[in-house]
PDB file of N, CA and C in Angstrom:
ATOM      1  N   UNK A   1       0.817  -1.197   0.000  1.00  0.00           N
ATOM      2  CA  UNK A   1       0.000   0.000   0.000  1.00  0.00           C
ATOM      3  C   UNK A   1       0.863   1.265   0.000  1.00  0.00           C
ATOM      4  N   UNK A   2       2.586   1.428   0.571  1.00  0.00           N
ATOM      5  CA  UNK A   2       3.165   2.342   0.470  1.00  0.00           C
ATOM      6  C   UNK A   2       3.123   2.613  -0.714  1.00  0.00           C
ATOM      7  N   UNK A   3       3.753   1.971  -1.502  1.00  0.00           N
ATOM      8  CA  UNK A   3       4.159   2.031  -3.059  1.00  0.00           C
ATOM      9  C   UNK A   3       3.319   2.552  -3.917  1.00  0.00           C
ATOM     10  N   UNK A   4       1.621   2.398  -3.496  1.00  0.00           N
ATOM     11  CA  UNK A   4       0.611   2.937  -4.564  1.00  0.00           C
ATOM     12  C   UNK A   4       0.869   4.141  -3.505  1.00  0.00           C
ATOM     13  N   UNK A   5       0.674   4.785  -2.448  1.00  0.00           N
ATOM     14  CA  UNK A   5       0.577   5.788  -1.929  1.00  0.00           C
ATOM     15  C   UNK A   5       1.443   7.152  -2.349  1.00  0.00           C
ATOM     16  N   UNK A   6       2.941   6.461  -2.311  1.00  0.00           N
ATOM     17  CA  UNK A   6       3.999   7.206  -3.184  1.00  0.00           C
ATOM     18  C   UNK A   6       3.484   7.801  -4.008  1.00  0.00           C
ATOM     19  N   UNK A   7       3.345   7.037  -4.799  1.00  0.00           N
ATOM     20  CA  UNK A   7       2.521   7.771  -6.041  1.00  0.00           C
ATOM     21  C   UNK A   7       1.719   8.557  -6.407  1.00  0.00           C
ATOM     22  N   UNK A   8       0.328   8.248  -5.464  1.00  0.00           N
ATOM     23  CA  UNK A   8      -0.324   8.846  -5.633  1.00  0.00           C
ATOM     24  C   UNK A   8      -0.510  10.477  -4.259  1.00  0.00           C
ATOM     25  N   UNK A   9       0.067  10.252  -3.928  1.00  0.00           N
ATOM     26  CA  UNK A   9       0.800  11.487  -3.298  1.00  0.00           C
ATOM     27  C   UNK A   9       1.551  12.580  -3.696  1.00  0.00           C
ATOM     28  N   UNK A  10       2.634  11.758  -5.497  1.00  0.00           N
ATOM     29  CA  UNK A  10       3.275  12.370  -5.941  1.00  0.00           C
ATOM     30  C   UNK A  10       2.455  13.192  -6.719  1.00  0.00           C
ATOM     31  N   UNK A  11       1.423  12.632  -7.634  1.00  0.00           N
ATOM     32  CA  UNK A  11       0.013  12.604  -8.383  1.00  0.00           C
ATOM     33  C   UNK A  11      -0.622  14.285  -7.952  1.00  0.00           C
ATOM     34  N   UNK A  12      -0.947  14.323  -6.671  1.00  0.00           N
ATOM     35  CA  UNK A  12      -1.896  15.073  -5.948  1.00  0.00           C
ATOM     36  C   UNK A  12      -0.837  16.289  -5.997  1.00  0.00           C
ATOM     37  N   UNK A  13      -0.020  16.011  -5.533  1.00  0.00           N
ATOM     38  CA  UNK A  13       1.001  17.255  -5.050  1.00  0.00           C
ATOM     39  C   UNK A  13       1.303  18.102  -6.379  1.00  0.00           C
ATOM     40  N   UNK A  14       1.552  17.230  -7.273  1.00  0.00           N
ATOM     41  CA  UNK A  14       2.515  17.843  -8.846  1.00  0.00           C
ATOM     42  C   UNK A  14       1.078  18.610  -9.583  1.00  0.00           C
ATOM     43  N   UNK A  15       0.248  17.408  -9.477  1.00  0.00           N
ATOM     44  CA  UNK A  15      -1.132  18.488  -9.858  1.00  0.00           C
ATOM     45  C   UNK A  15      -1.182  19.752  -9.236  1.00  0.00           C
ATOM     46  N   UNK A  16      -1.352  19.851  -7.670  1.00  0.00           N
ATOM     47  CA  UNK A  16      -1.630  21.271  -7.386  1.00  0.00           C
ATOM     48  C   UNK A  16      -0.721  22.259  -7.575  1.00  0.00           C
ATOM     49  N   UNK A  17       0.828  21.749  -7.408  1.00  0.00           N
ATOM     50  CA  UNK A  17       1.659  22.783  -7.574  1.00  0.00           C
ATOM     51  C   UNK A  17       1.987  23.785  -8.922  1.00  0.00           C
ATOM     52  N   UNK A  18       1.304  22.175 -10.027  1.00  0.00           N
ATOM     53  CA  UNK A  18       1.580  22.707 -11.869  1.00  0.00           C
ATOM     54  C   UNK A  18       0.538  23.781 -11.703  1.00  0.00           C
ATOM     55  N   UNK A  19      -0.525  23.415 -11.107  1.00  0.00           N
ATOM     56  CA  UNK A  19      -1.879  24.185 -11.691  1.00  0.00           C
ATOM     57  C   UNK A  19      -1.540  25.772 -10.597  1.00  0.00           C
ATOM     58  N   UNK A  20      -1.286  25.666  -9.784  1.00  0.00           N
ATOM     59  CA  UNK A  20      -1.139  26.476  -8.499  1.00  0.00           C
ATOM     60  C   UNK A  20      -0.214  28.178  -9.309  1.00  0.00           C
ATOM     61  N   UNK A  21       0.573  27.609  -9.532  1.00  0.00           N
ATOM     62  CA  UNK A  21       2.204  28.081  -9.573  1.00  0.00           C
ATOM     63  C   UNK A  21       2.846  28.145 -11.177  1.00  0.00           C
ATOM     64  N   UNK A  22       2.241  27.715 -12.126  1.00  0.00           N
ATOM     65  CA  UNK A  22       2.367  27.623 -13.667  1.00  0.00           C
ATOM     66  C   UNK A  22       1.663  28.571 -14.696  1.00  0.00           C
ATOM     67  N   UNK A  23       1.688  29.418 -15.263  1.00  0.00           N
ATOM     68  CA  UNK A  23       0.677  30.044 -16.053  1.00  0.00           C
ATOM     69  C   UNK A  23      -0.138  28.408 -17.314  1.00  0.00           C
ATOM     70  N   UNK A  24       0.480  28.181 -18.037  1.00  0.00           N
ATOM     71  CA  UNK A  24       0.439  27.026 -18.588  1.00  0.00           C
ATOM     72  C   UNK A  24      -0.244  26.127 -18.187  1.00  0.00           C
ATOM     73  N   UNK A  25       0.217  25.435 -16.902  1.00  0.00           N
ATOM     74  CA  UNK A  25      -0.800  24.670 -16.671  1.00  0.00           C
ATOM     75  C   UNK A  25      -1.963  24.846 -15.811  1.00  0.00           C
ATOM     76  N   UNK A  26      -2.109  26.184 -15.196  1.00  0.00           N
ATOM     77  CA  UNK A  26      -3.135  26.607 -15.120  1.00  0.00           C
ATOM     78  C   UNK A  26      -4.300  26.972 -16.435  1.00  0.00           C
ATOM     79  N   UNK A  27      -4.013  26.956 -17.429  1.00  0.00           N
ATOM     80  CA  UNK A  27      -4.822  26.687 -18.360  1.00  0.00           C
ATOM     81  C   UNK A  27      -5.209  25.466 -19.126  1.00  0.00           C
ATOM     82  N   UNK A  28      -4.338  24.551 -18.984  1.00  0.00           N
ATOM     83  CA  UNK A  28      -4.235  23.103 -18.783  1.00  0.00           C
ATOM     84  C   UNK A  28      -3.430  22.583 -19.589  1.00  0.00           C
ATOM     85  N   UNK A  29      -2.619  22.961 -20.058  1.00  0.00           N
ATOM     86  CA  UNK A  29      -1.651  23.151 -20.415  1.00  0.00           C
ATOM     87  C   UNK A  29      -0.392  22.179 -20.017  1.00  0.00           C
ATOM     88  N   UNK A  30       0.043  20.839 -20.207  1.00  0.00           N
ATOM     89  CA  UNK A  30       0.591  19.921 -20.096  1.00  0.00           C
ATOM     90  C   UNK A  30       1.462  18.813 -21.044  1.00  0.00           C
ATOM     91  N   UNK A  31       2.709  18.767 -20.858  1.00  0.00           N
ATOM     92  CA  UNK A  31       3.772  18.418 -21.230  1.00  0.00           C
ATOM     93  C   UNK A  31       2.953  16.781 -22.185  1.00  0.00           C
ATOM     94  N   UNK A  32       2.898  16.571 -23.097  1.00  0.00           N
ATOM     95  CA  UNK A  32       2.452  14.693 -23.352  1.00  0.00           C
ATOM     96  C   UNK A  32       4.074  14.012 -24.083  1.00  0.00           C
ATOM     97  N   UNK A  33       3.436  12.871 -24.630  1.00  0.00           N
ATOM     98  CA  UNK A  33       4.140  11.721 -25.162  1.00  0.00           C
ATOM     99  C   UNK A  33       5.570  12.082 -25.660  1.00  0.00           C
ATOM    100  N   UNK A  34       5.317  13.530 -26.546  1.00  0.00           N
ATOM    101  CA  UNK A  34       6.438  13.821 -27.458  1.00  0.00           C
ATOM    102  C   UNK A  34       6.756  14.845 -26.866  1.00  0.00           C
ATOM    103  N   UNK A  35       7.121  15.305 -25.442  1.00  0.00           N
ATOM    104  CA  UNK A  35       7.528  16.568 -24.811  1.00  0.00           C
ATOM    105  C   UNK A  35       7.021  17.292 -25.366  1.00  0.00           C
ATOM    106  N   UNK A  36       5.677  17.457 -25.375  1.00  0.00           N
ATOM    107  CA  UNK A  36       5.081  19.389 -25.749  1.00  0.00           C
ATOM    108  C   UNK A  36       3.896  19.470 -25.307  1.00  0.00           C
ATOM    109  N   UNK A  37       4.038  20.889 -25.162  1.00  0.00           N
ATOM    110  CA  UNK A  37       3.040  21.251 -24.417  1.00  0.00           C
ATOM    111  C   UNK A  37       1.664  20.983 -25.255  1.00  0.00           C
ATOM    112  N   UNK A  38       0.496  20.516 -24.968  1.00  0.00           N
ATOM    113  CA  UNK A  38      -0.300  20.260 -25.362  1.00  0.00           C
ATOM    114  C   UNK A  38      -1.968  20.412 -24.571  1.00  0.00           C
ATOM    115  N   UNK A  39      -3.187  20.897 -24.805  1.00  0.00           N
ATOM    116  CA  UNK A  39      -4.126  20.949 -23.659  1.00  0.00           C
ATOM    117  C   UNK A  39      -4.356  19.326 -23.275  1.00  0.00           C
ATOM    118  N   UNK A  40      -4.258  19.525 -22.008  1.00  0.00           N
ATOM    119  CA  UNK A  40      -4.582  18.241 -21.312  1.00  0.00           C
ATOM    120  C   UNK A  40      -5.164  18.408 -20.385  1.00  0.00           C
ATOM    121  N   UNK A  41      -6.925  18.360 -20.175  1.00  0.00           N
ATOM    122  CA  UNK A  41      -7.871  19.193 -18.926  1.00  0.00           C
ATOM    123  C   UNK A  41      -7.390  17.767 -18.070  1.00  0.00           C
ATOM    124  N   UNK A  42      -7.109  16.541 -18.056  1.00  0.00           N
ATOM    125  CA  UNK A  42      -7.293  15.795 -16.637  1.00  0.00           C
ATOM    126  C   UNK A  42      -5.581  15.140 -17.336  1.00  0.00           C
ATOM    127  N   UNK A  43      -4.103  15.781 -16.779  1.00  0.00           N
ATOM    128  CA  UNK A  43      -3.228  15.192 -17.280  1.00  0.00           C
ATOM    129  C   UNK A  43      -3.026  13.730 -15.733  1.00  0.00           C
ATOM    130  N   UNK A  44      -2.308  12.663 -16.686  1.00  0.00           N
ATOM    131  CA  UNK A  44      -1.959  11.785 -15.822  1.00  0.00           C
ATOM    132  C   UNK A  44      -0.617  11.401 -14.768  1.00  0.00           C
ATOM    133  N   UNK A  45      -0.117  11.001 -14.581  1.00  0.00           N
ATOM    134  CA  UNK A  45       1.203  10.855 -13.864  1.00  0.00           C
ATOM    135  C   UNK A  45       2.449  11.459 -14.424  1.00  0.00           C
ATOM    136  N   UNK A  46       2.249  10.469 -15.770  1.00  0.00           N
ATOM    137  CA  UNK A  46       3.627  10.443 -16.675  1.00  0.00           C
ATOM    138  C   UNK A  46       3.704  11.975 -17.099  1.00  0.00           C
ATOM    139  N   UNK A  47       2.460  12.505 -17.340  1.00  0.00           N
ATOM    140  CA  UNK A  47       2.702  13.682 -17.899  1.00  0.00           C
ATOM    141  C   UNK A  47       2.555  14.628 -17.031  1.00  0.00           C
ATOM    142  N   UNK A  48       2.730  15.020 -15.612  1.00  0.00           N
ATOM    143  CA  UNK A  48       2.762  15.608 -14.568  1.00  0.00           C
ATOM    144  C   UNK A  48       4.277  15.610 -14.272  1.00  0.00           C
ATOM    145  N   UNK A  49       5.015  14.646 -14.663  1.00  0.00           N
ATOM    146  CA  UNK A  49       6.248  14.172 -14.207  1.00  0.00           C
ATOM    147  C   UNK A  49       6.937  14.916 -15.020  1.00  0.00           C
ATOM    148  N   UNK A  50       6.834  14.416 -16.604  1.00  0.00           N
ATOM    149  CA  UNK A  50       7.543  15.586 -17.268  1.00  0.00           C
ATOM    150  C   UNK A  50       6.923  16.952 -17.400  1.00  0.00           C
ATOM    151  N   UNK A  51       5.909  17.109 -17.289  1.00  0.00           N
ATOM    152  CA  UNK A  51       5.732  19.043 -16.875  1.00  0.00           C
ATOM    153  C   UNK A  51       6.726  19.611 -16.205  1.00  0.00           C
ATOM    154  N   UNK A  52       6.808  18.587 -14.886  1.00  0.00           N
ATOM    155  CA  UNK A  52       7.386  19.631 -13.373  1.00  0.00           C
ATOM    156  C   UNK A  52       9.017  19.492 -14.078  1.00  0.00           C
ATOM    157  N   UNK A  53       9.381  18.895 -14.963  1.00  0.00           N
ATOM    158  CA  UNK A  53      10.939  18.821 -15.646  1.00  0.00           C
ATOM    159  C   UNK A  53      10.727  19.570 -16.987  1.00  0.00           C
ATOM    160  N   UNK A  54      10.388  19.317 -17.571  1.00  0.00           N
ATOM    161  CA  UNK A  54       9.805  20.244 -18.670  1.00  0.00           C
ATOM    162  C   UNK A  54      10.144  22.321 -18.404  1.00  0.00           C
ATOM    163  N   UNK A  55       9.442  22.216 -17.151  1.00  0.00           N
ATOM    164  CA  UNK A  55       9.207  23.596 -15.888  1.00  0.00           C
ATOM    165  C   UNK A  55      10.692  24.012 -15.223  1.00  0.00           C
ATOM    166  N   UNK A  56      11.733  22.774 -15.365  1.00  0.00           N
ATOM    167  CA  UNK A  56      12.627  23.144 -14.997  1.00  0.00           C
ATOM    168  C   UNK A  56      12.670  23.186 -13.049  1.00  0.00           C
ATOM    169  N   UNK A  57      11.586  22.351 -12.904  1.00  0.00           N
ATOM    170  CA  UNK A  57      11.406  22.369 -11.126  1.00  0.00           C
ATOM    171  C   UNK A  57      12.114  20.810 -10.646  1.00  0.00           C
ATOM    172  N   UNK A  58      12.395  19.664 -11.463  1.00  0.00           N
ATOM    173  CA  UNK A  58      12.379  18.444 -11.319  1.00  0.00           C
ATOM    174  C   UNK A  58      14.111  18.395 -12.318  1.00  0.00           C
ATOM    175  N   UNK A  59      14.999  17.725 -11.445  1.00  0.00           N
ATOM    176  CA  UNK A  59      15.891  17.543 -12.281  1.00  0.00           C
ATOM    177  C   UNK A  59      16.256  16.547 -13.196  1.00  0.00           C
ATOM    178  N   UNK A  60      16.811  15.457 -13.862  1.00  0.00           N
ATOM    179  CA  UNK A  60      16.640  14.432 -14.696  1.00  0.00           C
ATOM    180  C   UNK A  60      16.307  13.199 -14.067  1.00  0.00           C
ATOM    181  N   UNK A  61      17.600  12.933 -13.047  1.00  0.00           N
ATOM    182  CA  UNK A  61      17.728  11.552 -12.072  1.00  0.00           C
ATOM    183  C   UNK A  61      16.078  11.804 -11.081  1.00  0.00           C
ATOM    184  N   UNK A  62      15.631  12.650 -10.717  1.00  0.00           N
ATOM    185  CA  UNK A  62      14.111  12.566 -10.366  1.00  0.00           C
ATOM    186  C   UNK A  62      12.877  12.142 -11.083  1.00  0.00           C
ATOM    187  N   UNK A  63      12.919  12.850 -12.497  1.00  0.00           N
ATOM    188  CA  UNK A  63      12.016  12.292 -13.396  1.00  0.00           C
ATOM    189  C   UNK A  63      12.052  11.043 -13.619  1.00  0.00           C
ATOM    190  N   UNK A  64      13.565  10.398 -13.585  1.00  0.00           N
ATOM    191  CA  UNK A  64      13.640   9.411 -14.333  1.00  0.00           C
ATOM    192  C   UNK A  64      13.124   8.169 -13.305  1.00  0.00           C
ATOM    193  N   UNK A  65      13.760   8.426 -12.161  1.00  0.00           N
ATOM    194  CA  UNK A  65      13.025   6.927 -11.116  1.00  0.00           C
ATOM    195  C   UNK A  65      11.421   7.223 -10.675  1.00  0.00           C
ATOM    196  N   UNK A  66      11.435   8.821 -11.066  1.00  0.00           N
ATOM    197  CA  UNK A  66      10.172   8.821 -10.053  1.00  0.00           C
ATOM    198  C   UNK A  66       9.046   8.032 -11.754  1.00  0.00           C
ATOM    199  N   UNK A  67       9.497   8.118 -13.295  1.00  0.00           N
ATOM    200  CA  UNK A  67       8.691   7.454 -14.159  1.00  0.00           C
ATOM    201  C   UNK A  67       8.588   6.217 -13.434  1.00  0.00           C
ATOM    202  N   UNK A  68      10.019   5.073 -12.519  1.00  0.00           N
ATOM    203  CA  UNK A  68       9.635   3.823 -12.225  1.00  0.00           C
ATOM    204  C   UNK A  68       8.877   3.548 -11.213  1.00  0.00           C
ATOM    205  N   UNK A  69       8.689   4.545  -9.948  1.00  0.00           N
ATOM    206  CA  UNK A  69       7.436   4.531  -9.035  1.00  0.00           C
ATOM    207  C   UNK A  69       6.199   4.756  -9.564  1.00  0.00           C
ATOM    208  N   UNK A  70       6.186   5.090 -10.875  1.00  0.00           N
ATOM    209  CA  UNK A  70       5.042   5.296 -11.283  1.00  0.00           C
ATOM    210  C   UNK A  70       4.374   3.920 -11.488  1.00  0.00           C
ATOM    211  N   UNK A  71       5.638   3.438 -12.209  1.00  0.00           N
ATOM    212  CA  UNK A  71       5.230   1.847 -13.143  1.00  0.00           C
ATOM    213  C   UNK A  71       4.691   1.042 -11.882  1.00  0.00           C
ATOM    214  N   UNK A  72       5.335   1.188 -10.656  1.00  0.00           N
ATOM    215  CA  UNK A  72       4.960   0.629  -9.428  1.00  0.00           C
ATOM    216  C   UNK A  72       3.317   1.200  -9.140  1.00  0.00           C
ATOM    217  N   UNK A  73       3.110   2.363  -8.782  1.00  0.00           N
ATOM    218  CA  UNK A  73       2.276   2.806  -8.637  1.00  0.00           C
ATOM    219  C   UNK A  73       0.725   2.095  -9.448  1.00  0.00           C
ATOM    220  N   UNK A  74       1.063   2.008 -10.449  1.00  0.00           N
ATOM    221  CA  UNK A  74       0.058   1.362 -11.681  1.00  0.00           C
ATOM    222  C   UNK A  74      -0.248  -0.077 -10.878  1.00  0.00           C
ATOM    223  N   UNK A  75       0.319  -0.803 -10.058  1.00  0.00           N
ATOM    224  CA  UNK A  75      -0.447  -2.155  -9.604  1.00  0.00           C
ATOM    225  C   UNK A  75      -1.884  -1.416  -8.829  1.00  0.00           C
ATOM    226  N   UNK A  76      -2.000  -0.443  -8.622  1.00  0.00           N
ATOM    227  CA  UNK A  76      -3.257  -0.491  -8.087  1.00  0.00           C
ATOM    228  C   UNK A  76      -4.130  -0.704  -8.927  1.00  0.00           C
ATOM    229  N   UNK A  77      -4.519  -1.067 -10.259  1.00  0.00           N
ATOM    230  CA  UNK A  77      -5.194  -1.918 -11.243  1.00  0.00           C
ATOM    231  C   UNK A  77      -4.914  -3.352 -11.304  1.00  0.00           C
ATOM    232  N   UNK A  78      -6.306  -4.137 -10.693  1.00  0.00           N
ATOM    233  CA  UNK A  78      -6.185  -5.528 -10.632  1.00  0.00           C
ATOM    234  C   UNK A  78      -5.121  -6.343 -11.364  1.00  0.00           C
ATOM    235  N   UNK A  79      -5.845  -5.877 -12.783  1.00  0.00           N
ATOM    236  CA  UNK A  79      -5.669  -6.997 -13.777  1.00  0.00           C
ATOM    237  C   UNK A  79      -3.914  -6.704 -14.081  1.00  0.00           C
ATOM    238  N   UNK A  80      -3.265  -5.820 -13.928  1.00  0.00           N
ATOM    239  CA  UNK A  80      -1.750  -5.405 -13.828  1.00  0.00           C
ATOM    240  C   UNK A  80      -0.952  -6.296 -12.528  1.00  0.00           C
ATOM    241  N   UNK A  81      -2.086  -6.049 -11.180  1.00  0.00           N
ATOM    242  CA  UNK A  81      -1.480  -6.620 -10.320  1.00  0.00           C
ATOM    243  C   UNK A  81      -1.499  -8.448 -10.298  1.00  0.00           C
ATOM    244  N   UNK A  82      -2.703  -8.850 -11.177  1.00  0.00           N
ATOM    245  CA  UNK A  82      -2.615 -10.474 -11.434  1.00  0.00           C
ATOM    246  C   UNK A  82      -1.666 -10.986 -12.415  1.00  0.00           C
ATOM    247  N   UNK A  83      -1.599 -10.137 -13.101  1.00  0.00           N
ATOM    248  CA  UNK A  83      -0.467 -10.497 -14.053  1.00  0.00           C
ATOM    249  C   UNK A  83       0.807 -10.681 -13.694  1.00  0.00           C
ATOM    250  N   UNK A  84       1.371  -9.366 -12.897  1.00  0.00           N
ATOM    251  CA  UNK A  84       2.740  -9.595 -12.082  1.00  0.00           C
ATOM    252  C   UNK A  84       2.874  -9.860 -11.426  1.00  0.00           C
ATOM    253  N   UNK A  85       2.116 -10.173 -10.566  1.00  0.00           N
ATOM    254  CA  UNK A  85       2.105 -10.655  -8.813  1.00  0.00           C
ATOM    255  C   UNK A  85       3.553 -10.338  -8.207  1.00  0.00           C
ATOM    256  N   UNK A  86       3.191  -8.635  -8.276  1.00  0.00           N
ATOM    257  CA  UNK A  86       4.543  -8.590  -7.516  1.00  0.00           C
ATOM    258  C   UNK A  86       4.739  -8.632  -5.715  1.00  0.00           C
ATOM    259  N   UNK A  87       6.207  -8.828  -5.314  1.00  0.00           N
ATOM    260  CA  UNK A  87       5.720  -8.845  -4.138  1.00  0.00           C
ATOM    261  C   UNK A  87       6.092  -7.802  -3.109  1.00  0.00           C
ATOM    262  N   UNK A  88       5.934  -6.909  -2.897  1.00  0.00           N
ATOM    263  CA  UNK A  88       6.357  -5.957  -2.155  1.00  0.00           C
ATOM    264  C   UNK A  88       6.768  -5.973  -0.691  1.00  0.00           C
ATOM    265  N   UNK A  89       7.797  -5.299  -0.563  1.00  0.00           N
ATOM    266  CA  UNK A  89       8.217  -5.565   0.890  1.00  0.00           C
ATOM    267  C   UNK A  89       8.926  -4.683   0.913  1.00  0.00           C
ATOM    268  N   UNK A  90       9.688  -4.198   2.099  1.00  0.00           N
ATOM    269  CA  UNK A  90      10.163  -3.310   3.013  1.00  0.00           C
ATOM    270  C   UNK A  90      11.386  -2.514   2.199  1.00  0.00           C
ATOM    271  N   UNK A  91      12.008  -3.350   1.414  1.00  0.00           N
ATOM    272  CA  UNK A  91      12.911  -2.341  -0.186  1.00  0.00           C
ATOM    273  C   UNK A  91      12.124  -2.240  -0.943  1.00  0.00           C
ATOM    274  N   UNK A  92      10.974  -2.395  -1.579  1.00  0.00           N
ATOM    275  CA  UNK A  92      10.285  -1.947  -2.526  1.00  0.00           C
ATOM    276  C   UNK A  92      10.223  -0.340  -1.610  1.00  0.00           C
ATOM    277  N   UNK A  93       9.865  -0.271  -0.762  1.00  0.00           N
ATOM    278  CA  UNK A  93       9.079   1.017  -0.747  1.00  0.00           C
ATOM    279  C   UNK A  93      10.353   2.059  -0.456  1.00  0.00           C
ATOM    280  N   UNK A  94      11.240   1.356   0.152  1.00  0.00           N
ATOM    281  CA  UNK A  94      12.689   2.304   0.097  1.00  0.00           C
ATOM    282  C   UNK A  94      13.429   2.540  -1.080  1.00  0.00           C
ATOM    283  N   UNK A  95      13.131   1.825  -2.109  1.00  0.00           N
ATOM    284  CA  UNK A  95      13.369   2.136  -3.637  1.00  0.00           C
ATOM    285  C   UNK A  95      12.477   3.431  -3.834  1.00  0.00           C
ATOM    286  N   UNK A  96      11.093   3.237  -3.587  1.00  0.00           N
ATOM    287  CA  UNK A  96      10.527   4.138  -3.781  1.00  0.00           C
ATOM    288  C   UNK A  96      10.605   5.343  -3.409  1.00  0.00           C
ATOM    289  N   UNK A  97      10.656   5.851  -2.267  1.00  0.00           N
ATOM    290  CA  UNK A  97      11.146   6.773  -1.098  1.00  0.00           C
ATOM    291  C   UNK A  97      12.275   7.267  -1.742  1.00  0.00           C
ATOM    292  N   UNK A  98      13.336   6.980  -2.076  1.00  0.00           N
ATOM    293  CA  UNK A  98      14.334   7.907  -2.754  1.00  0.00           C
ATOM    294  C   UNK A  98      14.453   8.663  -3.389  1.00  0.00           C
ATOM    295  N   UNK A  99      13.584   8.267  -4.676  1.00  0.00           N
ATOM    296  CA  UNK A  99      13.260   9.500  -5.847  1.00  0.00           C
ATOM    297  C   UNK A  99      12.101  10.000  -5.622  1.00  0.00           C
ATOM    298  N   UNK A 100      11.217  10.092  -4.748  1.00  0.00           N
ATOM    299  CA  UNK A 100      10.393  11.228  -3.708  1.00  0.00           C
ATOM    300  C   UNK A 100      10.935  11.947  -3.069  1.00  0.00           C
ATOM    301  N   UNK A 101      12.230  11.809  -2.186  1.00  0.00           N
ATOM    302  CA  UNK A 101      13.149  12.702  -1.671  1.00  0.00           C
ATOM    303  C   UNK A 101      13.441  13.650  -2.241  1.00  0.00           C
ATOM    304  N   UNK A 102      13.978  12.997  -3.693  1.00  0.00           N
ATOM    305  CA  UNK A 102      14.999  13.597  -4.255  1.00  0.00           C
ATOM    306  C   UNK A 102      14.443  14.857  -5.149  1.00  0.00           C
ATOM    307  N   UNK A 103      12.679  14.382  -5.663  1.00  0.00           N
ATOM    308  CA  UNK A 103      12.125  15.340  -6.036  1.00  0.00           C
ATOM    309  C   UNK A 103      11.304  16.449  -5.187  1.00  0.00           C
ATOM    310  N   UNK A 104      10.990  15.731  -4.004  1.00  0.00           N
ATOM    311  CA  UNK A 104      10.879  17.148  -2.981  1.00  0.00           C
ATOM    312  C   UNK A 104      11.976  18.137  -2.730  1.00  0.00           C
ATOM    313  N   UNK A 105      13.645  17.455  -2.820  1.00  0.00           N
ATOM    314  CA  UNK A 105      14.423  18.411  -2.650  1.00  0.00           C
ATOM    315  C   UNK A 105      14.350  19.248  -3.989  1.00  0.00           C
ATOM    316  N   UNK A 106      14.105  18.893  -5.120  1.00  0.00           N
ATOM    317  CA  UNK A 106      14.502  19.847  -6.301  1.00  0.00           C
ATOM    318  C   UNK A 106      13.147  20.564  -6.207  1.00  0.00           C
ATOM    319  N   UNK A 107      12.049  20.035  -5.725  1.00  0.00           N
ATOM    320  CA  UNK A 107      10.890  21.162  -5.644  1.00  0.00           C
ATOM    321  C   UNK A 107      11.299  22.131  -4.985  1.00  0.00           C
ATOM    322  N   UNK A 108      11.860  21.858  -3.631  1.00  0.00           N
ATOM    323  CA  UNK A 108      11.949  23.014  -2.833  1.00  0.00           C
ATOM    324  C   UNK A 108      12.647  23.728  -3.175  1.00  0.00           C
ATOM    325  N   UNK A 109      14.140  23.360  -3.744  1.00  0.00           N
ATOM    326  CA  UNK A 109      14.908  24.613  -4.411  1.00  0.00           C
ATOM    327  C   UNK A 109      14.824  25.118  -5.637  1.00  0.00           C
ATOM    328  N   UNK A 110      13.759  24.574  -6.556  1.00  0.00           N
ATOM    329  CA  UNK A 110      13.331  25.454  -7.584  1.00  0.00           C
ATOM    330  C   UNK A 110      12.307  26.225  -7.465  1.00  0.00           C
ATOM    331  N   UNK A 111      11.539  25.762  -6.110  1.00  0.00           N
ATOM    332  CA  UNK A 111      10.084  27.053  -6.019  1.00  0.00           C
ATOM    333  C   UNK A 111      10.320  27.864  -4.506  1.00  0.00           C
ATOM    334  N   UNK A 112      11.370  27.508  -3.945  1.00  0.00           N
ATOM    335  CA  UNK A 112      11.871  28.392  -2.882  1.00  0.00           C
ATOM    336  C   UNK A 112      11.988  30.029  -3.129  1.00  0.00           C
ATOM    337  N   UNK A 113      10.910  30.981  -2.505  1.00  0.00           N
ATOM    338  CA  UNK A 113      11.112  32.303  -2.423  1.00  0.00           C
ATOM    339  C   UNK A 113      12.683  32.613  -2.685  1.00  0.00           C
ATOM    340  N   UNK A 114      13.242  33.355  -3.404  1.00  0.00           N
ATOM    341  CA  UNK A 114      14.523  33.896  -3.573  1.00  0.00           C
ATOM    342  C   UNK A 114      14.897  34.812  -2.655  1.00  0.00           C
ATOM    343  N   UNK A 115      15.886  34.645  -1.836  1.00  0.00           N
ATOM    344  CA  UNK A 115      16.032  36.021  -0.746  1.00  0.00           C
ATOM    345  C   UNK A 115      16.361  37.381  -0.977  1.00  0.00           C
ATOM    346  N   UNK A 116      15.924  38.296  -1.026  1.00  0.00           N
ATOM    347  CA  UNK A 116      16.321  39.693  -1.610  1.00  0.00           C
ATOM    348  C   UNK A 116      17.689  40.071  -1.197  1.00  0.00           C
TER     349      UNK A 116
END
């Protein structure tokens, strides 16, 4: 349950901050398949992920593991999770946890007030 949580934590957060804090994607305005900006009124993970890098808020090594928590994230669909029967345990979710770190730290220092 960590592992879908990750995710969808990451999900909630990247949404409000794109829409919050973006001119762009406050109009809905979202990064797709072929890196461009494109209207996307309900964007999904993958393309939340590259927005906030796209935006220049997310650095590469973040985008790139936080795409594989995603792939994790996706067992919360049955028929994904019968297929792989994966098994999760106590390093799955510390795999996970890393490139959440790593993109809260680049959030914070790319949307950190600048000190006068």
């Amino acid at each position: 349950m960590a592992v879908i949580a990750i995710g969808s934590f990451v999900e909630g957060m990247l949404l409000t901050l794109l829409t919050e804090r973006d001119d762009r994607c406050r109009n809905r305005q979202f990064v797709d398949e072929r890196g461009k900006f494109v209207n996307k009124p309900q964007p999904n993970l993958e393309s939340l992920i590259d927005t906030a890098h796209a935006c220049g808020w997310i650095q590469l090594d973040a985008k790139t593991f936080m795409h594989t928590v995603r792939n994790f994230r996706n067992y919360i669909h049955p028929g994904k999770e019968l297929a792989d029967n994966p098994a999760f345990d106590d390093d799955s979710v510390g795999l996970c946890w890393a490139p959440l770190q790593a993109m809260l730290n680049d959030l914070e220092h790319a949307l950190a007030p600048q000190a006068a």
